[in-house]
N, C-alpha and C. Protein backbone atom coordinates (compact mmCIF):
# COMPACT_ATOMS: atom_id res chain seq x y z
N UNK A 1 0.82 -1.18 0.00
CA UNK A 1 0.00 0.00 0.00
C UNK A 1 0.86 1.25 0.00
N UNK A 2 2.11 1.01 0.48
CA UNK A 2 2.77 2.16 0.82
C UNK A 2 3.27 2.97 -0.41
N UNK A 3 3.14 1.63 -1.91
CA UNK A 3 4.17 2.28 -2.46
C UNK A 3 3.58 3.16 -3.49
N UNK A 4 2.35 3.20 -3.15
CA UNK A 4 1.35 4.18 -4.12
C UNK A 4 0.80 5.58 -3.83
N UNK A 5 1.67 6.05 -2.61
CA UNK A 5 1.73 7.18 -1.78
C UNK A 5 2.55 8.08 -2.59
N UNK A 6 2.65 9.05 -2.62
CA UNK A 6 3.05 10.41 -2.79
C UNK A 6 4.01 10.62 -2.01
N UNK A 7 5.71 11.03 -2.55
CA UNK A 7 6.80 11.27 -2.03
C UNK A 7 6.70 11.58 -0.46
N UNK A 8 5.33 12.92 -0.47
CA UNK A 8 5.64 13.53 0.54
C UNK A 8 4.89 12.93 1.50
N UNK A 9 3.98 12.14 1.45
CA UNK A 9 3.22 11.22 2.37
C UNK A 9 3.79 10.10 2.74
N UNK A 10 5.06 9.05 2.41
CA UNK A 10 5.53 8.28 2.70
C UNK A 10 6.42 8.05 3.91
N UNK A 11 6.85 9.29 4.80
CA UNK A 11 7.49 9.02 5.64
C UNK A 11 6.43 9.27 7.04
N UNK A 12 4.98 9.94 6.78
CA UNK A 12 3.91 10.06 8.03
C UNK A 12 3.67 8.08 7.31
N UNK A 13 3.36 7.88 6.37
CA UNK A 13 2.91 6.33 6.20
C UNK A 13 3.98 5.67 7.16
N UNK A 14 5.37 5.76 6.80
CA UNK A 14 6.40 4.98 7.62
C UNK A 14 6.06 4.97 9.01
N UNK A 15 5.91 6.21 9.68
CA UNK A 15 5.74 6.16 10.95
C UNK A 15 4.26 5.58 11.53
N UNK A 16 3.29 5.24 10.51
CA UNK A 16 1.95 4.94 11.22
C UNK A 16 2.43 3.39 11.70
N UNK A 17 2.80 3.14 10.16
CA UNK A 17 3.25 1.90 10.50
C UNK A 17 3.86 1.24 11.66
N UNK A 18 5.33 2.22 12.06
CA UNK A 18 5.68 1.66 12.75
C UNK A 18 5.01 1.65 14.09
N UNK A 19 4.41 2.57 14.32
CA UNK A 19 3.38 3.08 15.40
C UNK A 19 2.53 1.40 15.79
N UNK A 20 2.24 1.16 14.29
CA UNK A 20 0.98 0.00 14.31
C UNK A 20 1.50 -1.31 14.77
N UNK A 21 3.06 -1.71 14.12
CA UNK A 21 3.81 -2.89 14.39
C UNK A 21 4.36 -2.78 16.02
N UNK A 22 4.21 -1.80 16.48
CA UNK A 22 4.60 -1.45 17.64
C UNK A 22 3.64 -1.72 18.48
N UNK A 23 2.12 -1.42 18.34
CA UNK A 23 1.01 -1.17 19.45
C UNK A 23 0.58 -2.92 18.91
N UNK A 24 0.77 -3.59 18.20
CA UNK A 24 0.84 -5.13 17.99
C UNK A 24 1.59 -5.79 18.96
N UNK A 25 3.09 -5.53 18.71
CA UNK A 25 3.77 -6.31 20.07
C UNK A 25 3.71 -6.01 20.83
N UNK A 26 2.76 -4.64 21.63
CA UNK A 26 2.29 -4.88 22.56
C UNK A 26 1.32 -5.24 23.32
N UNK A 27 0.25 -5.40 22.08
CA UNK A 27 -1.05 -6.01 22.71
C UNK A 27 -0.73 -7.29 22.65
N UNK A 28 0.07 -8.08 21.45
CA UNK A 28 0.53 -9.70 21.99
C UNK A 28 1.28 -9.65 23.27
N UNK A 29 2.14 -8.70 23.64
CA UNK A 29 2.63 -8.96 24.78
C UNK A 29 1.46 -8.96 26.24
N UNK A 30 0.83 -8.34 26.08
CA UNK A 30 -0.14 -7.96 27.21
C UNK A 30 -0.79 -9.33 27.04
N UNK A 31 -1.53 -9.79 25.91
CA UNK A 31 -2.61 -11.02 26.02
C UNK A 31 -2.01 -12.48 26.06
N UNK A 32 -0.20 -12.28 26.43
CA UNK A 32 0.04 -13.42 26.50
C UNK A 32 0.24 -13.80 28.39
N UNK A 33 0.72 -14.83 28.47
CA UNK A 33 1.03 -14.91 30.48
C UNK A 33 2.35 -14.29 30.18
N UNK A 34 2.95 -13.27 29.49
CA UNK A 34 4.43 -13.22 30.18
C UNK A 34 3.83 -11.94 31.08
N UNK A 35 4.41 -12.29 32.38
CA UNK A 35 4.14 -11.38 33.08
C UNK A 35 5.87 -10.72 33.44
N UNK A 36 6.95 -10.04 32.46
CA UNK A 36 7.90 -9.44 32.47
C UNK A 36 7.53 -7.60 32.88
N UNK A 37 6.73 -7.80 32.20
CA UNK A 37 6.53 -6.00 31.75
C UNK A 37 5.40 -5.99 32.67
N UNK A 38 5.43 -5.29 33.87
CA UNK A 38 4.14 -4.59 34.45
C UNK A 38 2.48 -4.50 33.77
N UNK A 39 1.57 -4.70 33.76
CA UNK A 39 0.61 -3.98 33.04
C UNK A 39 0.31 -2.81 33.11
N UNK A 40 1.06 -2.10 33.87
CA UNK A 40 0.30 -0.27 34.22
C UNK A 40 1.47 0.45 33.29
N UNK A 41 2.56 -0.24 32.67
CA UNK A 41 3.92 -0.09 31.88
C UNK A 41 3.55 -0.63 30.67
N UNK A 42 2.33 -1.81 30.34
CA UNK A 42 1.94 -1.98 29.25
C UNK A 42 0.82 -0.86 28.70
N UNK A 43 0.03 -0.52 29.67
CA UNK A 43 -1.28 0.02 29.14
C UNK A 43 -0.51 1.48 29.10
N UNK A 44 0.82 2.16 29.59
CA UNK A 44 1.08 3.22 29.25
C UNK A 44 1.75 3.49 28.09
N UNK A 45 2.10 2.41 27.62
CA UNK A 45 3.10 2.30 26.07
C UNK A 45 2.00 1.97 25.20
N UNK A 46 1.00 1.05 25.24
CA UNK A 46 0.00 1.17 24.65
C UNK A 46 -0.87 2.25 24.09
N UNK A 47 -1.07 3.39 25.36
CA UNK A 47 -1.86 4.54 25.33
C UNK A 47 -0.72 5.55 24.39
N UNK A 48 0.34 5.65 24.32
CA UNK A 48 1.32 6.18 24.23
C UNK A 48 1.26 5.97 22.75
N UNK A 49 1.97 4.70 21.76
CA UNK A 49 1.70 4.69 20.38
C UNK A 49 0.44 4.91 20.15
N UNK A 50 -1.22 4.46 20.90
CA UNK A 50 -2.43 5.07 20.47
C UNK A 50 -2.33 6.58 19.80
N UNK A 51 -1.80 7.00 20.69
CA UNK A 51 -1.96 8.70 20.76
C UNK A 51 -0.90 9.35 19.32
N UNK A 52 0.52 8.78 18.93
CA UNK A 52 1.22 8.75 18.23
C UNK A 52 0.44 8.31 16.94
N UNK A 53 -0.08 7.24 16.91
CA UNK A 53 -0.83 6.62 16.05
C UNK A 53 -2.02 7.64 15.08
N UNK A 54 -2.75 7.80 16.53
CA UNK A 54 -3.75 8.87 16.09
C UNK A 54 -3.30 10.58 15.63
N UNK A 55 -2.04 10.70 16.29
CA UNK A 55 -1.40 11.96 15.37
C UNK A 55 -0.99 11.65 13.96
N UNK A 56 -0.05 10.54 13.83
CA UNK A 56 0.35 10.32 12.30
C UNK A 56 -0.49 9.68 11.16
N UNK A 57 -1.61 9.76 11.90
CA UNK A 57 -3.13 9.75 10.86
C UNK A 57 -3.89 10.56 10.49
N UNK A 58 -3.51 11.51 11.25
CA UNK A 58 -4.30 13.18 11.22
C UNK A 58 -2.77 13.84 10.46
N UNK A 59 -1.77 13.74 10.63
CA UNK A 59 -1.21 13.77 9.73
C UNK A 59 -1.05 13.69 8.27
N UNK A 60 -1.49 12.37 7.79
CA UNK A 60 -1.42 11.68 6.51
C UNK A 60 -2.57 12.58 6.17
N UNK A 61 -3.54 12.79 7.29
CA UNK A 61 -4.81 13.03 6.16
C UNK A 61 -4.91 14.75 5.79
N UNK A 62 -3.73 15.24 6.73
CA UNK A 62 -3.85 16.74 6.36
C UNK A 62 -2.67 16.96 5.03
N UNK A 63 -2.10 15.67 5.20
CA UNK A 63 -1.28 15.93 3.80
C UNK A 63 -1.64 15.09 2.22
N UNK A 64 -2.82 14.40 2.53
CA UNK A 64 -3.27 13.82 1.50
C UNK A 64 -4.46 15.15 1.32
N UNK A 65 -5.07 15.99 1.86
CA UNK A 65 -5.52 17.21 1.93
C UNK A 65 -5.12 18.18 0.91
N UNK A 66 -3.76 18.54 1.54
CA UNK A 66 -2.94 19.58 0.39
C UNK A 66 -2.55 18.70 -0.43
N UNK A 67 -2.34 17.65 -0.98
CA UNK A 67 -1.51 16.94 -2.14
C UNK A 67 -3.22 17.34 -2.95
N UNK A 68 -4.66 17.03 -2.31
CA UNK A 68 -5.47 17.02 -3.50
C UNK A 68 -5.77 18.41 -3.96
N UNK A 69 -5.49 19.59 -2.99
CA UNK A 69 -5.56 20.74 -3.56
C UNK A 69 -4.89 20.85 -4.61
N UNK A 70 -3.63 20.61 -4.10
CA UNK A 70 -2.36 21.23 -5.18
C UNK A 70 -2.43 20.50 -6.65
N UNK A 71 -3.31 19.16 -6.46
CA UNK A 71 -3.47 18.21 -7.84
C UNK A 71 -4.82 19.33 -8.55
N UNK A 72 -5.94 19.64 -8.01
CA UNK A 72 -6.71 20.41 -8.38
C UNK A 72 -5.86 21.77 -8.85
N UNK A 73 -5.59 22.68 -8.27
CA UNK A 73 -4.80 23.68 -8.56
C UNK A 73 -3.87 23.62 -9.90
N UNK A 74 -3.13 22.29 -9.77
CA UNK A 74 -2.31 21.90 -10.92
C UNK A 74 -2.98 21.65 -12.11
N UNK A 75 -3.87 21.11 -12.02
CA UNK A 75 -4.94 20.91 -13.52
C UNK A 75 -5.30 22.19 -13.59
N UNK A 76 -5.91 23.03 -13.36
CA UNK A 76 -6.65 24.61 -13.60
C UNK A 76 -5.19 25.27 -14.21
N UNK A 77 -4.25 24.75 -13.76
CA UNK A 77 -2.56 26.00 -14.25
C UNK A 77 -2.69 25.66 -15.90
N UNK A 78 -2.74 23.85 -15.93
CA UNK A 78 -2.54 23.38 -17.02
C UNK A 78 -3.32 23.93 -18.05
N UNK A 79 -4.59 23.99 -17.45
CA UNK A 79 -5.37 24.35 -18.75
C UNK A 79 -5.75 25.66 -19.25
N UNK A 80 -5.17 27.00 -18.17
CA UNK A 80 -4.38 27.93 -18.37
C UNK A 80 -3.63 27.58 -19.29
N UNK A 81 -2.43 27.56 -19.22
CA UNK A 81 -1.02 27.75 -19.91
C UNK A 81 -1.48 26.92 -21.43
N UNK A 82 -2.68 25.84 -21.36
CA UNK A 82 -3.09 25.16 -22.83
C UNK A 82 -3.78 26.55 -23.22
N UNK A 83 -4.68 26.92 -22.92
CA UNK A 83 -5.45 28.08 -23.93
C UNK A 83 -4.47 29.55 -24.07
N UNK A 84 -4.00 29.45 -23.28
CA UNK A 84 -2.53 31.17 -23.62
C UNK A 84 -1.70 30.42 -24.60
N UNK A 85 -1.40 29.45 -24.77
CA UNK A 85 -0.77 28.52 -25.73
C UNK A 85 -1.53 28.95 -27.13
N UNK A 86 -2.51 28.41 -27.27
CA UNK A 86 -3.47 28.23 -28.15
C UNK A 86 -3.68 30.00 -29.20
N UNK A 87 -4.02 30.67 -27.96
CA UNK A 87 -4.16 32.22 -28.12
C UNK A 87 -3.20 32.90 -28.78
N UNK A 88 -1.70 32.42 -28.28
CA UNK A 88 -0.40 33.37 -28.74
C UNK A 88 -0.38 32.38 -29.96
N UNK A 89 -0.48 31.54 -30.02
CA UNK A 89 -0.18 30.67 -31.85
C UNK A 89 -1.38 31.35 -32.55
N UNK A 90 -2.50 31.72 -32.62
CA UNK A 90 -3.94 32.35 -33.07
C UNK A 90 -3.09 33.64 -33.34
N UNK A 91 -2.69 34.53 -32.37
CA UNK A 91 -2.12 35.86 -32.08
C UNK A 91 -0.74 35.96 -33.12
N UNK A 92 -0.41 34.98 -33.58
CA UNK A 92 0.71 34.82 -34.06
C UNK A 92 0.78 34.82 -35.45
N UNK A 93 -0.25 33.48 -35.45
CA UNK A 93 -0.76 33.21 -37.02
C UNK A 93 -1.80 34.45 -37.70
N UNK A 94 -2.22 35.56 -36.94
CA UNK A 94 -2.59 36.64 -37.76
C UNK A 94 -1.96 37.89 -38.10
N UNK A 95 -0.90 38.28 -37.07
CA UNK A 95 0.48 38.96 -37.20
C UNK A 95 1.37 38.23 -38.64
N UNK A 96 1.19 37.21 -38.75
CA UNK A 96 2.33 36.65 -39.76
C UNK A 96 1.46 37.20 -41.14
N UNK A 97 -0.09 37.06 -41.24
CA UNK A 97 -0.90 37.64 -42.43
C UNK A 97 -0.83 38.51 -42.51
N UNK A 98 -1.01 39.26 -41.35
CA UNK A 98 -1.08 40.85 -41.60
C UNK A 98 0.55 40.93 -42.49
N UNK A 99 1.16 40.62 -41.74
CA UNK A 99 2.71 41.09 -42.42
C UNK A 99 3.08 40.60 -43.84
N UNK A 100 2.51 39.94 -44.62
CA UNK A 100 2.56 39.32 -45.80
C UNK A 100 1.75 40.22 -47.14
């Protein structure tokens, strides 16, 4: 999925991810018997990538946001610069009659 992202969206993608592979080994860690890690040390690393998680998603989506402006914006330039195109060859090709 990642690799169909937009230059500038790929490194908030990197970090959701890791956010996600992260809040995984720790919910396997919590739902297994190892009782190594505290649970009040699990549910705070837990709450902890949640919160990370939920920033680098509000992230992605404020930059998949401006990527669709700027794609909108970018088509309207294009089709600008096609009709001033169009106009100065028109503008051109009757300057060349007149002058003949």
């Amino acid at each position: 999925m990642g690799d169909h992202l937009p230059e500038t969206l790929k490194p908030f993608f990197d970090r959701a991810t890791e956010a996600q592979e992260r809040l995984a080994k720790l919910e396997a860690a919590l739902a297994s018997t190892n009782t190594d890690i505290p649970d009040a040390k699990l549910l705070e690393e837990t709450t902890q990538l949640q919160s990370k998680l939920e920033e680098a998603n509000a992230t992605v989506k404020q930059e998949q946001s401006k990527v669709k402006e700027l794609t909108i914006e970018n088509e309207k330039q294009k089709y600008r610069i096609l009709h001033l195109v169009r106009a100065l060859r028109a503008a051109d090709e009757k300057l060349e009659k007149l002058s003949k």
